[in-house]
N, C-alpha and C. Protein backbone atom coordinates (compact mmCIF):
# COMPACT_ATOMS: atom_id res chain seq x y z
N UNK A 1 49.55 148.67 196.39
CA UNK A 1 48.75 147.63 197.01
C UNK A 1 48.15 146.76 195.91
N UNK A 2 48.58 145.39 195.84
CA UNK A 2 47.45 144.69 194.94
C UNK A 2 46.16 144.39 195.00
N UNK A 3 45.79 144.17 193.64
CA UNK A 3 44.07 143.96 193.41
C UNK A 3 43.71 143.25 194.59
N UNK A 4 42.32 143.67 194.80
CA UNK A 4 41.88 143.11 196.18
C UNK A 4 40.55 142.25 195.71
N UNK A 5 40.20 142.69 194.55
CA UNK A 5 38.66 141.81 193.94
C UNK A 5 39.13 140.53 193.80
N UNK A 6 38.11 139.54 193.79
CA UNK A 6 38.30 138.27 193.72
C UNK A 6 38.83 138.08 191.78
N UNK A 7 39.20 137.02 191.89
CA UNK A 7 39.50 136.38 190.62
C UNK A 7 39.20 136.72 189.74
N UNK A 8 37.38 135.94 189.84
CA UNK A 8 36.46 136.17 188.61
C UNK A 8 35.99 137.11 188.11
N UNK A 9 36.15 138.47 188.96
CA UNK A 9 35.90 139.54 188.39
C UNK A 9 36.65 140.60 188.03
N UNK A 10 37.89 140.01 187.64
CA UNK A 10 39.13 140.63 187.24
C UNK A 10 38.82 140.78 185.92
N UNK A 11 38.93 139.87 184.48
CA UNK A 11 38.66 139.63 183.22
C UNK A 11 37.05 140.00 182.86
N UNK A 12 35.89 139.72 183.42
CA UNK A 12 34.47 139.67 182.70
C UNK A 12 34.67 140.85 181.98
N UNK A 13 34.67 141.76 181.81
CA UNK A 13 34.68 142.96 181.25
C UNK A 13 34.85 142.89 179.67
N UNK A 14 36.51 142.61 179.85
CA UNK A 14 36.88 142.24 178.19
C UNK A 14 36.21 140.65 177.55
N UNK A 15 35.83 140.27 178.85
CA UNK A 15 35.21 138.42 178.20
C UNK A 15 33.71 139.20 177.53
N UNK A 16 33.02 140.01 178.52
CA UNK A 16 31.46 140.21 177.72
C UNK A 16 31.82 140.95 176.93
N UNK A 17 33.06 141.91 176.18
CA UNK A 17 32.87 142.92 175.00
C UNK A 17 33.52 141.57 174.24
N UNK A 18 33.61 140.69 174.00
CA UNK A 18 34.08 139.59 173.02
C UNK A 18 32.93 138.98 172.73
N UNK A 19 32.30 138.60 173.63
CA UNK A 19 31.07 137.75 173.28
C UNK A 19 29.93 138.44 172.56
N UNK A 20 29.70 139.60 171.93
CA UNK A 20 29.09 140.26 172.22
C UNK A 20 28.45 140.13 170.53
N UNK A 21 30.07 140.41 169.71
CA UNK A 21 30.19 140.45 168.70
C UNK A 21 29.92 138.74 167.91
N UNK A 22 30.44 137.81 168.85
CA UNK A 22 30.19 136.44 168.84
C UNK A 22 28.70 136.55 168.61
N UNK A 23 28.14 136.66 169.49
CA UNK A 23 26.29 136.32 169.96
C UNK A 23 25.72 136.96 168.32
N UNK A 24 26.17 138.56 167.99
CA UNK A 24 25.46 139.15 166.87
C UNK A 24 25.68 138.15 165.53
N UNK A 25 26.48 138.01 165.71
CA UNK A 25 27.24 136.66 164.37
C UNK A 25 26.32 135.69 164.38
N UNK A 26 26.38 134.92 165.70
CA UNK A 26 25.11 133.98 165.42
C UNK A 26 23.66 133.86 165.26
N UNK A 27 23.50 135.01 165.61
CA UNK A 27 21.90 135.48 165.57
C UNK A 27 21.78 135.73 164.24
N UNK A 28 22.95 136.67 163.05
CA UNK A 28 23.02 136.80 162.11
C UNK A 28 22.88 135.54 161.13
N UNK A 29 23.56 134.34 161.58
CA UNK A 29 23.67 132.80 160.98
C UNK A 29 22.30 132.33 160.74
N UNK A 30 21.27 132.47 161.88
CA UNK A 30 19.97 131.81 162.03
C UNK A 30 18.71 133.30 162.66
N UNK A 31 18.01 133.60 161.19
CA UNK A 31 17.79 134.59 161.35
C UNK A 31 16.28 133.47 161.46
N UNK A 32 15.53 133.79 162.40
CA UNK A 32 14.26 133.43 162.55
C UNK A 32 12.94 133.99 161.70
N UNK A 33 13.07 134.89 161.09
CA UNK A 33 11.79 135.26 160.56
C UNK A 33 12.54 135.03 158.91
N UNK A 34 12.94 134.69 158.31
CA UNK A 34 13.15 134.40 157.04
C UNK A 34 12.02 133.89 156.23
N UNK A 35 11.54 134.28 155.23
CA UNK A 35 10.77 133.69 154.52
C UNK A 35 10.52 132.38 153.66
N UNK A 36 9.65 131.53 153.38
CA UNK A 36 10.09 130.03 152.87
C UNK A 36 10.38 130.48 151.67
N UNK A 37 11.59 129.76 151.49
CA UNK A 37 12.85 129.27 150.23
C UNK A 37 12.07 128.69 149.60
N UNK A 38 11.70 127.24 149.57
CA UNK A 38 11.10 126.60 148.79
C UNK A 38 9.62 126.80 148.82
N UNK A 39 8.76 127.43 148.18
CA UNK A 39 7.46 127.29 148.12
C UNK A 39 6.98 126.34 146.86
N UNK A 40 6.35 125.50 147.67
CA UNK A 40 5.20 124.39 146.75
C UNK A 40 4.08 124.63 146.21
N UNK A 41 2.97 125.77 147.03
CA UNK A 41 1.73 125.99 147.33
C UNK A 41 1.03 125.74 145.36
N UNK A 42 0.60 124.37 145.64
CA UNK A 42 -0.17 124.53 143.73
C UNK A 42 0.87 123.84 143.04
N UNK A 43 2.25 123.71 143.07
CA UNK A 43 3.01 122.70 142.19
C UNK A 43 2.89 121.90 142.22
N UNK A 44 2.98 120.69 141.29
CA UNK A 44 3.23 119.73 140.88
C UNK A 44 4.58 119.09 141.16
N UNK A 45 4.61 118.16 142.35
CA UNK A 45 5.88 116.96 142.84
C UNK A 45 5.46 115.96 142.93
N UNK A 46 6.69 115.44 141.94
CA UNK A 46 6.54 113.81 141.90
C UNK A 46 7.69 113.37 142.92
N UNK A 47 6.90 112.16 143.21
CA UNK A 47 8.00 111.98 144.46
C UNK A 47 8.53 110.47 144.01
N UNK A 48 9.40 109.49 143.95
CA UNK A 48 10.03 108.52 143.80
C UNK A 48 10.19 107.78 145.29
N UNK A 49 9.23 106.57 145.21
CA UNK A 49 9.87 105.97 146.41
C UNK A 49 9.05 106.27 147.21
N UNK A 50 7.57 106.79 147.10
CA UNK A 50 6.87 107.82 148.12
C UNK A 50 5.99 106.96 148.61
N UNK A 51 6.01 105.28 148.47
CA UNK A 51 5.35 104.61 149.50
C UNK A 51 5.24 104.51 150.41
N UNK A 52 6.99 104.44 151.27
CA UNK A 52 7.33 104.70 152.36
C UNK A 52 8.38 104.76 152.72
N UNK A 53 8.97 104.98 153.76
CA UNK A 53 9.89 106.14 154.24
C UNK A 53 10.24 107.14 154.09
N UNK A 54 11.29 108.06 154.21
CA UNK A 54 11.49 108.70 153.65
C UNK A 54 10.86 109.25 152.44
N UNK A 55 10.44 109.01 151.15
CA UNK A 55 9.15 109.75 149.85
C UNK A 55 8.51 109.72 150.63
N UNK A 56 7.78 108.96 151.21
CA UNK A 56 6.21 109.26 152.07
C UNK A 56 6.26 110.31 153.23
N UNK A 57 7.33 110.46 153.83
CA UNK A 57 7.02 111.42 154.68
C UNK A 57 7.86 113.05 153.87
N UNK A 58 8.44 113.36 153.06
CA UNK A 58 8.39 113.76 152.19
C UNK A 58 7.04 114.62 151.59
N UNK A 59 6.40 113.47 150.93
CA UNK A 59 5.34 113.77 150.06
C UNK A 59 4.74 114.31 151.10
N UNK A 60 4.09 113.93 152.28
CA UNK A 60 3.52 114.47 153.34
C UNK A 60 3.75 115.67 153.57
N UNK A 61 5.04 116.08 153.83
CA UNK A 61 5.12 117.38 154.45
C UNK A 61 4.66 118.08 153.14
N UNK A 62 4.99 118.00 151.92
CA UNK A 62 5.16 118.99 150.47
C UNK A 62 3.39 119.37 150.60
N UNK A 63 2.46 117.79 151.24
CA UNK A 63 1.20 118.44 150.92
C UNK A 63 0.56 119.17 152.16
N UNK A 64 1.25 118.76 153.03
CA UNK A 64 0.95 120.08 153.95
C UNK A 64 1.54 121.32 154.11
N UNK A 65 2.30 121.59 152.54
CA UNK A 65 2.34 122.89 152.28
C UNK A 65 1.94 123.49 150.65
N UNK A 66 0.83 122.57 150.39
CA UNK A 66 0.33 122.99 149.33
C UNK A 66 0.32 122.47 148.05
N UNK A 67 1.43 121.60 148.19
CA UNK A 67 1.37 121.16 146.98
C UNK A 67 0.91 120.09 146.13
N UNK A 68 0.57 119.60 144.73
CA UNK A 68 0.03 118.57 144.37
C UNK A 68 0.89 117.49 144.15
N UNK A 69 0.60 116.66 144.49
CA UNK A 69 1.91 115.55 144.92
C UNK A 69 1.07 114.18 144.22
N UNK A 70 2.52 113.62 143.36
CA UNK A 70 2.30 112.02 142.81
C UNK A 70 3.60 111.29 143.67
N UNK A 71 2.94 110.05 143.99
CA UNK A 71 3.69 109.70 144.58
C UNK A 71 4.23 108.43 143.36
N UNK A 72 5.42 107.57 143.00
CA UNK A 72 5.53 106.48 142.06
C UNK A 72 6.05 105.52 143.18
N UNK A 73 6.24 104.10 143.15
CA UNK A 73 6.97 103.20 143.49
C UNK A 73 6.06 101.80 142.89
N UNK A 74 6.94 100.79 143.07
CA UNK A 74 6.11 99.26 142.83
C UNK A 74 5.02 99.00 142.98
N UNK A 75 4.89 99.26 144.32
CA UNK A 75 3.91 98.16 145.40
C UNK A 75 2.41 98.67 145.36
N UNK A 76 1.83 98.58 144.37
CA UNK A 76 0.30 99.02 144.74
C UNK A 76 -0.42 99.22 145.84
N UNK A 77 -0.41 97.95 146.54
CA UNK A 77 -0.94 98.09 147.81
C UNK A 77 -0.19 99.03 148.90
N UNK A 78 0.91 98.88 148.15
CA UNK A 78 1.69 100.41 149.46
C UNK A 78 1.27 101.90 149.34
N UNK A 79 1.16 101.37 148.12
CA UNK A 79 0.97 103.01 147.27
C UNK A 79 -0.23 103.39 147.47
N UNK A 80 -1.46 102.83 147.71
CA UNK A 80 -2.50 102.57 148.09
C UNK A 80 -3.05 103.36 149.62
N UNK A 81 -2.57 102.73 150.20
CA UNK A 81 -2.06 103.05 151.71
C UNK A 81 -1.78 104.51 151.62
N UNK A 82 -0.53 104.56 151.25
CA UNK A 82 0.27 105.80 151.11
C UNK A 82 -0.77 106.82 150.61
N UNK A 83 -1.05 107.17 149.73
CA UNK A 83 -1.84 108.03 149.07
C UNK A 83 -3.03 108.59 150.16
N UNK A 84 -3.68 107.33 150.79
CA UNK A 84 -4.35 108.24 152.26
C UNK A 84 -3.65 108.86 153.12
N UNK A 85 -2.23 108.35 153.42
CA UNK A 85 -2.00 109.32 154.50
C UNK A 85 -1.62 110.46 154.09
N UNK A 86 -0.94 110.92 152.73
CA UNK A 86 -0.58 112.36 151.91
C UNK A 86 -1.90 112.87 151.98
N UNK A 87 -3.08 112.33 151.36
CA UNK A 87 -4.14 113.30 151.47
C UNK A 87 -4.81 113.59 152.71
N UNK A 88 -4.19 112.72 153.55
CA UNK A 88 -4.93 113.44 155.12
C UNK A 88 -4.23 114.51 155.34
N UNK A 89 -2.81 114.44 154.99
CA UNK A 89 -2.15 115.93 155.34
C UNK A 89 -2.62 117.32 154.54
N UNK A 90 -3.66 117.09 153.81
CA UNK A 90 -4.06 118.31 152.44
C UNK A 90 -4.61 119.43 153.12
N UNK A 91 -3.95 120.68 152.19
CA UNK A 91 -4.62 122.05 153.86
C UNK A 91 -5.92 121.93 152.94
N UNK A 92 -6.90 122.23 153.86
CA UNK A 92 -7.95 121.89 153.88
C UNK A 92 -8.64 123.06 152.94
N UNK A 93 -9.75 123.19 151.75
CA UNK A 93 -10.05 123.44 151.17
C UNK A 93 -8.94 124.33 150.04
N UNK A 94 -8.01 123.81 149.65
CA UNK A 94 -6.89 124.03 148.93
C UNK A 94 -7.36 123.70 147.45
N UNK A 95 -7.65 122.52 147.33
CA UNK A 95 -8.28 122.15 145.59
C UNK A 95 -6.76 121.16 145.32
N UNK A 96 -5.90 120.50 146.33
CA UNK A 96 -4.93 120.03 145.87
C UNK A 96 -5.39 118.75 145.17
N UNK A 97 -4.35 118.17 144.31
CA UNK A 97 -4.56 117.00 144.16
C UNK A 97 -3.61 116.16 144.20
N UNK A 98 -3.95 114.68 144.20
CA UNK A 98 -3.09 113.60 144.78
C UNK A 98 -3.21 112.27 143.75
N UNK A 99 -2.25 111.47 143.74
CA UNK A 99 -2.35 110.51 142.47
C UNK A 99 -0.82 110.04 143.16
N UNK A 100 -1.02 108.25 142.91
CA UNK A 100 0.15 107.64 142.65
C UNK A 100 0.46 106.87 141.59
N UNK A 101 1.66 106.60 141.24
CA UNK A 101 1.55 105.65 139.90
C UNK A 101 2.43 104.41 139.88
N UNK A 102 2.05 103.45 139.72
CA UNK A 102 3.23 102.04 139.99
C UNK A 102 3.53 101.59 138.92
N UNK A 103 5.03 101.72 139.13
CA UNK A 103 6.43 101.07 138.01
C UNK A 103 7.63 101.18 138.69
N UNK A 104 7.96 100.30 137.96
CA UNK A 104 9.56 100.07 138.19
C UNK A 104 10.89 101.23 137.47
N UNK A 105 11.02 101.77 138.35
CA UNK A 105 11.78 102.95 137.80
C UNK A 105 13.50 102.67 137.45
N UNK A 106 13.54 101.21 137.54
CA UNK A 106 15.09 101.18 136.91
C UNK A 106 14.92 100.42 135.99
N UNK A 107 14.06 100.41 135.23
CA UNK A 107 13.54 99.97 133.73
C UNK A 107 12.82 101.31 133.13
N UNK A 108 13.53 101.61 132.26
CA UNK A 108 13.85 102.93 131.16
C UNK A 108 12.35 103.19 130.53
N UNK A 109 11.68 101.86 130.32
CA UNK A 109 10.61 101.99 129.59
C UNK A 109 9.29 102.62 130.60
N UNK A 110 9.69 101.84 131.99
CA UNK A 110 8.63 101.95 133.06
C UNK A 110 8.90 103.78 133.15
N UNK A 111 10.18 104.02 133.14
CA UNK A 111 10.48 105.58 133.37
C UNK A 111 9.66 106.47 132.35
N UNK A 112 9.49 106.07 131.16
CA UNK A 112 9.00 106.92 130.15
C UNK A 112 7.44 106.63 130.29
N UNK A 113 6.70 105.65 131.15
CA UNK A 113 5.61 105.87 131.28
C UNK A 113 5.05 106.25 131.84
N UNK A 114 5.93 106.35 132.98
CA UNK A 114 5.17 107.21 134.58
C UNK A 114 5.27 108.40 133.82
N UNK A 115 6.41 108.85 133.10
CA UNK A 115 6.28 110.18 133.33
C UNK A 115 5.42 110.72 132.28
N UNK A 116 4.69 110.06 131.22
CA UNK A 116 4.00 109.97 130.52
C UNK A 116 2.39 110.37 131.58
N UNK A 117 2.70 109.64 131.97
CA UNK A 117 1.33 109.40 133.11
C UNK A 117 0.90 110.67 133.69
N UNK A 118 2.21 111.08 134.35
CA UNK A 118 1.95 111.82 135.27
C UNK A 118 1.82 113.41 134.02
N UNK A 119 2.26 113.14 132.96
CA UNK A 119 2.22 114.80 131.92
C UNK A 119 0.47 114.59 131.73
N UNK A 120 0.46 113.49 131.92
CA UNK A 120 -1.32 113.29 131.33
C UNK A 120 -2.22 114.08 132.30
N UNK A 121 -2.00 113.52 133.55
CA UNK A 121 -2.97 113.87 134.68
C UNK A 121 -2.95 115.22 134.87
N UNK A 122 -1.62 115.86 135.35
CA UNK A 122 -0.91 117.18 135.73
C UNK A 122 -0.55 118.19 134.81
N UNK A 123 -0.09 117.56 133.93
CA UNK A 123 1.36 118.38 133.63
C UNK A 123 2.51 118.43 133.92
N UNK A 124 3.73 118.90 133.67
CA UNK A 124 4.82 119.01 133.40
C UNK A 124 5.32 119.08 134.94
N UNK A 125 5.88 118.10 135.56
CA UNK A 125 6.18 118.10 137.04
C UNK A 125 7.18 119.93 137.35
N UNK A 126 6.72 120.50 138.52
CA UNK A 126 7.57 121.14 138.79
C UNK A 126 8.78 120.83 139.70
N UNK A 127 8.51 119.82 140.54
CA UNK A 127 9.60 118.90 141.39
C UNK A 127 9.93 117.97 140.88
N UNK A 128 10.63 117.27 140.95
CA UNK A 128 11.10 115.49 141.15
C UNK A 128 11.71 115.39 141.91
N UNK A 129 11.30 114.77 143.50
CA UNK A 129 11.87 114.54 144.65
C UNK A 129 12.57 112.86 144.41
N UNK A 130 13.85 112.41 143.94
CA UNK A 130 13.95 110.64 144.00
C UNK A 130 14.17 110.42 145.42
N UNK A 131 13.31 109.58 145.77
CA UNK A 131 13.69 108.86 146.99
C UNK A 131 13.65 107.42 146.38
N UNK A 132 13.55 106.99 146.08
CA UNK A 132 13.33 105.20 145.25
C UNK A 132 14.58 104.62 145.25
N UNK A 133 14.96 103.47 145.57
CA UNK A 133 16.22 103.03 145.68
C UNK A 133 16.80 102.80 147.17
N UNK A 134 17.69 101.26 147.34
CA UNK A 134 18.08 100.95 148.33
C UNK A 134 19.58 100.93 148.87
């Protein structure tokens, strides 16, 4: 006499022992409790370009995880700007600090002064994030 069950419940059996091994694989890919890779908390990042877009939101997130962040680009008045909204993101009684510096970073000389600048204030950057450039 042939099978009398419907269709769909002919195969599930061997379909859920396939998937099974699938599902562990991916859970394995994106393990949720992993610990942060990159920790900032107290370093020193200079960020390129961190007036705005991209560096600025950047610099933002780095100081809402601790870290002391310079931001460089041209525009004073951007940079200006900018520099409040990084320090609004600062975790709050941290001791971080914040500084931007304006030059032109595809002039060699402007390069050797920021970074001059920034060995003065800080010390020896532990990041250099470039975002600068169009």
């Amino acid at each position: 006499m042939p099978d009398q069950r419907p269709p769909s419940t002919t195969n599930s059996l061997p379909l859920f022992l396939t998937a099974i091994p699938l599902l562990a694989g991916l859970l394995a890919m994106f393990p949720f409790t992993r610990k942060n890779r990159f920790p900032v908390t107290g370093r020193l990042v200079v960020i390129t370009g961190g007036s705005q877009g991209m560096g600025l939101e950047v610099a933002k997130q780095l100081a809402k995880k601790g870290a002391n962040v310079v931001i460089v680009a041209r525009g004073v008045e951007k940079l200006e700007k900018a520099i409040k909204e990084v320090e609004a993101e600062a975790v709050e009684g941290s001791g971080q600090k914040f500084k931007w510096c304006s030059g032109d970073l595809s002039v060699g000389q402007e390069v050797e002064r920021v970074f001059a600048e920034v060995v003065e204030w800080g010390g020896v950057p532990d990041i250099v994030w470039t975002c600068a450039g169009e």
